[in-house]
N, C-alpha and C. Protein backbone atom coordinates (compact mmCIF):
# COMPACT_ATOMS: atom_id res chain seq x y z
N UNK A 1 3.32 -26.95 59.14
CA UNK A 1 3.13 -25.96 60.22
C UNK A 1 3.82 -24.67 59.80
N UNK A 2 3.92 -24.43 60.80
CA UNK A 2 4.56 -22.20 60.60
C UNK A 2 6.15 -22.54 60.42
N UNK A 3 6.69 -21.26 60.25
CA UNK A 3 8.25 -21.05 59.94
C UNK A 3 8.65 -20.74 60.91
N UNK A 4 9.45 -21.47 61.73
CA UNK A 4 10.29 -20.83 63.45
C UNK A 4 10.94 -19.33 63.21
N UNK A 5 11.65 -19.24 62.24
CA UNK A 5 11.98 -17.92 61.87
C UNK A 5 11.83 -16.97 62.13
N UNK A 6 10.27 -16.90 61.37
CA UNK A 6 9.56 -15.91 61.25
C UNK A 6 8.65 -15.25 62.95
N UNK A 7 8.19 -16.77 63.63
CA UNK A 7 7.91 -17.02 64.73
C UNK A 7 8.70 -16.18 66.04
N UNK A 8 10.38 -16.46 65.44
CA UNK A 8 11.29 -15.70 66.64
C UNK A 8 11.07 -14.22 66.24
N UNK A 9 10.25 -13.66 64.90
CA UNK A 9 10.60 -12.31 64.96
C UNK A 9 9.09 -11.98 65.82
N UNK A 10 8.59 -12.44 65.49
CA UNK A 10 6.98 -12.36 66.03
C UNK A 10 6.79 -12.68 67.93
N UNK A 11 7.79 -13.74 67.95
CA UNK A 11 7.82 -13.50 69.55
C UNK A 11 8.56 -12.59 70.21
N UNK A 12 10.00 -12.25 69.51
CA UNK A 12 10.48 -10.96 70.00
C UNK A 12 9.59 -9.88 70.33
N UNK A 13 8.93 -9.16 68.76
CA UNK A 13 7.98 -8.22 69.31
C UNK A 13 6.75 -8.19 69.55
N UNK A 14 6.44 -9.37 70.15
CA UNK A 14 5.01 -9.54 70.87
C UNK A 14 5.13 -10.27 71.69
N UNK A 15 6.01 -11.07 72.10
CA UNK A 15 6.23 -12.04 73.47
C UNK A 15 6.97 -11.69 74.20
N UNK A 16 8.10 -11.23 74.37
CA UNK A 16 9.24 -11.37 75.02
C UNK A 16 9.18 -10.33 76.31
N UNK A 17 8.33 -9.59 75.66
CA UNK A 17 8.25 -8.31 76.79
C UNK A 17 7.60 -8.85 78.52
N UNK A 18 7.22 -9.93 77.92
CA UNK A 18 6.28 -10.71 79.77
C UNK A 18 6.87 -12.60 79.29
N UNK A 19 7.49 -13.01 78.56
CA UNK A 19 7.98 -14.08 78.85
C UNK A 19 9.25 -14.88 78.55
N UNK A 20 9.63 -16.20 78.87
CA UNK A 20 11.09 -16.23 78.62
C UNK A 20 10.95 -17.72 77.76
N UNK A 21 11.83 -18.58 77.03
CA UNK A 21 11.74 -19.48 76.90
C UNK A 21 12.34 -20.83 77.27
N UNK A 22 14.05 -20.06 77.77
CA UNK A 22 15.12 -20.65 77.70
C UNK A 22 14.78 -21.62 79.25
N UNK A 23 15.31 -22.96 79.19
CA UNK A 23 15.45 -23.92 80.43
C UNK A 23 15.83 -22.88 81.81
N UNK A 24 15.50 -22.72 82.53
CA UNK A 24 15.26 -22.07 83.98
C UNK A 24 15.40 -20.60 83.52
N UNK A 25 14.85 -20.06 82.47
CA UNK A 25 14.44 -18.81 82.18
C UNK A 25 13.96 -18.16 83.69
N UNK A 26 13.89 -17.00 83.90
CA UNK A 26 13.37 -15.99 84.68
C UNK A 26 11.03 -16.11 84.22
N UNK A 27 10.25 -16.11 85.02
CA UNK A 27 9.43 -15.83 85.46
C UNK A 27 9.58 -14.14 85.10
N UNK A 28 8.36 -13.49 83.78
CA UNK A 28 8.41 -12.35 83.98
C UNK A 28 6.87 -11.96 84.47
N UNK A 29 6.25 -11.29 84.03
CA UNK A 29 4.77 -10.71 83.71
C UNK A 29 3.75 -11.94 83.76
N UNK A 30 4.44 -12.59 82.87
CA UNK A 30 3.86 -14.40 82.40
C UNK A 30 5.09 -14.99 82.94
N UNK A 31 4.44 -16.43 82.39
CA UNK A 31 5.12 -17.44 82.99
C UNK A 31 6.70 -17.62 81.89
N UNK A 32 7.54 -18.33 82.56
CA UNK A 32 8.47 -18.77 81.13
C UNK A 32 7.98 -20.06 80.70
N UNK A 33 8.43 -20.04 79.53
CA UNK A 33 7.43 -20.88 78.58
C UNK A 33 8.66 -21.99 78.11
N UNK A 34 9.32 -22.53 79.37
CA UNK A 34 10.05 -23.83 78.67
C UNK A 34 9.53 -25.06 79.17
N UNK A 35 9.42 -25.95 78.10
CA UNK A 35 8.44 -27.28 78.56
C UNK A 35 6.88 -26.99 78.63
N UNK A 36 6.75 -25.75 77.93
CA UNK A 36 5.15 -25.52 77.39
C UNK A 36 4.25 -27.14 76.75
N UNK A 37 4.88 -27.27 75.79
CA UNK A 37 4.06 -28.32 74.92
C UNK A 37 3.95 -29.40 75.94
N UNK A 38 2.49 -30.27 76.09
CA UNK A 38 2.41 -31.38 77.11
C UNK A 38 2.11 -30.65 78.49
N UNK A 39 2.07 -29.48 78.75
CA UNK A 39 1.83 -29.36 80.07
C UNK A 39 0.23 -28.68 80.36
N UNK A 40 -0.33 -28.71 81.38
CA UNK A 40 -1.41 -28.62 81.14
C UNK A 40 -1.59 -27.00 81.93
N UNK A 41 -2.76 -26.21 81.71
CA UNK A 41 -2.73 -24.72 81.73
C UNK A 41 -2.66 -24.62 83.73
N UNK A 42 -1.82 -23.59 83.71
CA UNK A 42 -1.81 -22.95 85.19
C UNK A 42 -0.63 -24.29 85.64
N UNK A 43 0.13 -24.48 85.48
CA UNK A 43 1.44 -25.60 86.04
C UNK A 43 2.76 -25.37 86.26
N UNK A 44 3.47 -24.41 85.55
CA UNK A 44 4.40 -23.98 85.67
C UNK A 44 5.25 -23.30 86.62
N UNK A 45 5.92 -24.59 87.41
CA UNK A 45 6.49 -24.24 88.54
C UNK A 45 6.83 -22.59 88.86
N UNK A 46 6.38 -22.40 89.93
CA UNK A 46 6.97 -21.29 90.47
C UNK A 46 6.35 -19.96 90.24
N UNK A 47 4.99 -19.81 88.96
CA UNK A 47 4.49 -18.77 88.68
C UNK A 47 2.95 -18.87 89.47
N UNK A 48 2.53 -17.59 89.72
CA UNK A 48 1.12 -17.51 90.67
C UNK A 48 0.22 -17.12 89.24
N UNK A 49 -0.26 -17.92 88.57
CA UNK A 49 -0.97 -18.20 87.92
C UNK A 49 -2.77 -17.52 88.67
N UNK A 50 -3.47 -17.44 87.49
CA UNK A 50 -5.13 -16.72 87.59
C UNK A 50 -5.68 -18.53 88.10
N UNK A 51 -6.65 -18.57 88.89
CA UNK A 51 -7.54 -19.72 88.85
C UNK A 51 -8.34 -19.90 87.71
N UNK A 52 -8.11 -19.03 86.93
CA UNK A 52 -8.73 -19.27 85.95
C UNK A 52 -7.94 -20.10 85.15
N UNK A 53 -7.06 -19.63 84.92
CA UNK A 53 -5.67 -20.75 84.35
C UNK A 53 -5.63 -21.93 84.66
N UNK A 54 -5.78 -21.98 86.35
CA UNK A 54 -5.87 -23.46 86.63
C UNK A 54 -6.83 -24.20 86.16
N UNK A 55 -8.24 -23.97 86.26
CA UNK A 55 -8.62 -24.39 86.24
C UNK A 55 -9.53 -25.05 84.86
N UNK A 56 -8.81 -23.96 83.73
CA UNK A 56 -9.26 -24.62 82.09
C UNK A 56 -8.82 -25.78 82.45
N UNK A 57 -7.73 -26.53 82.49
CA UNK A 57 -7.39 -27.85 82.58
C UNK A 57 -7.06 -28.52 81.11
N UNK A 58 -7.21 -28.09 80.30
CA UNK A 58 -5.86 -28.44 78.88
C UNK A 58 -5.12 -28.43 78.89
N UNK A 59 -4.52 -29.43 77.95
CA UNK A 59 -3.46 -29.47 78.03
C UNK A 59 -2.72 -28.70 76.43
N UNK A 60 -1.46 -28.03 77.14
CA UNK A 60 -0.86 -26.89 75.69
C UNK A 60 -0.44 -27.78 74.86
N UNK A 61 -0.88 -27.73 73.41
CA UNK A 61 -0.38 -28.01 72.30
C UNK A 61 -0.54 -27.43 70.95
N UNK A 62 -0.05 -27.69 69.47
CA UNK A 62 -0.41 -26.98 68.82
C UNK A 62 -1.79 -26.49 68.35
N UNK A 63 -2.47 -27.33 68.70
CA UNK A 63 -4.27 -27.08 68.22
C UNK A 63 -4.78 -26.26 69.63
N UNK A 64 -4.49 -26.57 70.89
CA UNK A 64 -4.57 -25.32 71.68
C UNK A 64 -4.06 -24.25 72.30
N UNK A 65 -2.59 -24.18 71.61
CA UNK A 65 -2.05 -22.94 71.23
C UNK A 65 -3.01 -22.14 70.25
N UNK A 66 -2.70 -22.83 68.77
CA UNK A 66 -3.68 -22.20 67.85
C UNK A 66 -5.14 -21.33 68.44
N UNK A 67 -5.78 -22.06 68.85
CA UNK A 67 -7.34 -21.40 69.61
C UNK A 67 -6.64 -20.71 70.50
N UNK A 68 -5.60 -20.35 71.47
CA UNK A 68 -5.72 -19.83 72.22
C UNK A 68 -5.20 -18.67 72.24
N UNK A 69 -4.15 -18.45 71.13
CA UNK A 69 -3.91 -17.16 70.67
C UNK A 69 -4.23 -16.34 69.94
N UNK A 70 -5.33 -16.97 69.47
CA UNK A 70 -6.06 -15.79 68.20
C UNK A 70 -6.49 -15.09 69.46
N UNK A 71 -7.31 -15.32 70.61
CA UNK A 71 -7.87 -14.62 71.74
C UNK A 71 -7.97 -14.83 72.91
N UNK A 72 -6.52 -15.03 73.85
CA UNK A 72 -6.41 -15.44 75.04
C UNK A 72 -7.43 -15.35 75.83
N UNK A 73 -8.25 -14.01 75.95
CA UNK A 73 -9.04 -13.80 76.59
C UNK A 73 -10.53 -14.23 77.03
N UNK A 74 -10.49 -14.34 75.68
CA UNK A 74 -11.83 -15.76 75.18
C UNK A 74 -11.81 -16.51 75.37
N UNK A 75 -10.65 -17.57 74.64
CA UNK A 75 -9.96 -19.11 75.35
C UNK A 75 -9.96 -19.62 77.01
N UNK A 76 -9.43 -18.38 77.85
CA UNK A 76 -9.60 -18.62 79.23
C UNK A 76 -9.80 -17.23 80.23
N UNK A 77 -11.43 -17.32 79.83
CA UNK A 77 -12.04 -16.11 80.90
C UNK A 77 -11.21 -15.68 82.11
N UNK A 78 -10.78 -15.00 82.57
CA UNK A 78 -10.56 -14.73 83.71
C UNK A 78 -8.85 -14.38 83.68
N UNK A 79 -8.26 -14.51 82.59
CA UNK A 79 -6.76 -14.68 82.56
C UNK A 79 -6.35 -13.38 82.09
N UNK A 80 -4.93 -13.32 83.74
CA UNK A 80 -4.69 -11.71 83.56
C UNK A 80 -3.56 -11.41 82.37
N UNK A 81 -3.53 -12.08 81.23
CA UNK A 81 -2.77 -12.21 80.50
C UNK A 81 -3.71 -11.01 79.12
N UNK A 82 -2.93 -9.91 79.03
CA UNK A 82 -3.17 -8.53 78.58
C UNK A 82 -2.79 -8.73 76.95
N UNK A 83 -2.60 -9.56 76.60
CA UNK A 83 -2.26 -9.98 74.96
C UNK A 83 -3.54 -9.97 74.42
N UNK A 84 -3.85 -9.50 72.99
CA UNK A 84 -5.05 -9.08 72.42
C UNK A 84 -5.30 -10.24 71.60
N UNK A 85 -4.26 -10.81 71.09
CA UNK A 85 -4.17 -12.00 70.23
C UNK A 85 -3.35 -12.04 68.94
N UNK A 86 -3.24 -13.18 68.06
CA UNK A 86 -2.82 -13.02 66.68
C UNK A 86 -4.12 -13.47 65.92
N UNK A 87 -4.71 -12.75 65.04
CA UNK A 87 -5.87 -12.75 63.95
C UNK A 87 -5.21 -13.56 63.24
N UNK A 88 -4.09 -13.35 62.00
CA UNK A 88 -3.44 -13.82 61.22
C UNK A 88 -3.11 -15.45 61.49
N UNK A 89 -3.72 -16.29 61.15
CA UNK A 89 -3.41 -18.00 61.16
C UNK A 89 -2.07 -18.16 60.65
N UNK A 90 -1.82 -17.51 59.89
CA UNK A 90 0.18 -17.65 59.55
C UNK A 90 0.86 -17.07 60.54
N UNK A 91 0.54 -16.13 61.30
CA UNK A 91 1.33 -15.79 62.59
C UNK A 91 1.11 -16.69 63.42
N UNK A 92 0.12 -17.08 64.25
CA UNK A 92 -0.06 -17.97 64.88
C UNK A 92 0.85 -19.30 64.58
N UNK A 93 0.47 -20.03 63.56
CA UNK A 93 1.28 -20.61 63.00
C UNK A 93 2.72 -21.02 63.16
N UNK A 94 3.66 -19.80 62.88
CA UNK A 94 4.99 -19.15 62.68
C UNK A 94 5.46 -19.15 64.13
N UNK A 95 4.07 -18.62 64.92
CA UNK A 95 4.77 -18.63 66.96
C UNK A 95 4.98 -20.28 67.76
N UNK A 96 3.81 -20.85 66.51
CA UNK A 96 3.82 -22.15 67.15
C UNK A 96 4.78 -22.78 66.93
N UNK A 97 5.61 -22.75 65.72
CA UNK A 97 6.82 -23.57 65.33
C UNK A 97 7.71 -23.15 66.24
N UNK A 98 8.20 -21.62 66.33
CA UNK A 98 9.29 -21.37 67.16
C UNK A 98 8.84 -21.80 68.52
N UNK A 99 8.04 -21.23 69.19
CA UNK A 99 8.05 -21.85 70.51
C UNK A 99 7.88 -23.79 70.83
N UNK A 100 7.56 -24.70 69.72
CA UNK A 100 8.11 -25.78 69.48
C UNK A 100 9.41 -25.98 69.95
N UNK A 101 10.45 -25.36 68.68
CA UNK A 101 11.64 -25.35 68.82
C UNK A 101 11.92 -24.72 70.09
N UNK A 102 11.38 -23.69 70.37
CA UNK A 102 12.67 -22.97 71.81
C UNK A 102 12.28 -23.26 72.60
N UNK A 103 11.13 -24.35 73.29
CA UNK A 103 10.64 -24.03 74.66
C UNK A 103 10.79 -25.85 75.02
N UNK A 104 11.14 -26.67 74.10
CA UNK A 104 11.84 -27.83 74.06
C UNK A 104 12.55 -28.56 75.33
C-alpha cells in the first residue's frame, strides 16, 4: 500500500482544512474521520450528512476509498463534499495508509 508519511503531508494540505481525525475530533466542513475504515457512507455520529451519502450504502475501505477519491463527486452524486479528487494512484495510495493509521 501507500507511505503514511507522505499521506500526513498530503492530508495536511488537502484534508485538514474540512476534516479531523483524532478520537472525538471536532466535526468541521466534513465529517471527522475517526473510525472511518468499516463504517458505512453517511454514519458518522453527529454530522448532517447529503442523502446522498446516506444512501450509497458502502461500506469505507481501502478499495472504496481508492474509487472514491480519485472523484468524490462521481463516486457519490449528490455529495456536498467540494474536493476535486487525487488523479495520482500514489497519492491516493499514501492518504489511504495514513488515514489507516490515524483514524484507527
Amino acid at each position: 500500500m501507500g507511505d503514511a508519511v507522505k499521506g500526513a503531508k498530503i492530508f495536511k494540505q488537502r484534508c485538514a482544512q474540512c476534516h479531523t481525525v483524532e478520537a472525538g475530533g471536532p466535526h468541521k466542513t466534513g465529517p471527522n474521520l475517526n473510525g472511518l475504515f468499516g463504517r458505512k457512507t453517511g454514519q458518522g455520529a453527529g454530522f448532517a450528512y447529503t442523502q446522498a451519502n446516506i444512501d450509497k450504502g458502502i461500506t469505507w475501505g481501502e478499495d472504496t476509498l481508492f474509487e472514491y477519491l480519485l472523484n468524490p463527486k462521481k463516486y457519490i452524486p449528490g455529495t456536498k463534499m467540494v474536493f476535486a479528487g487525487l488523479k495520482k494512484k500514489g497519492d491516493r495510495n499514501d492518504l489511504i495508509a495514513y488515514l489507516k493509521e490515524s483514524t484507527a
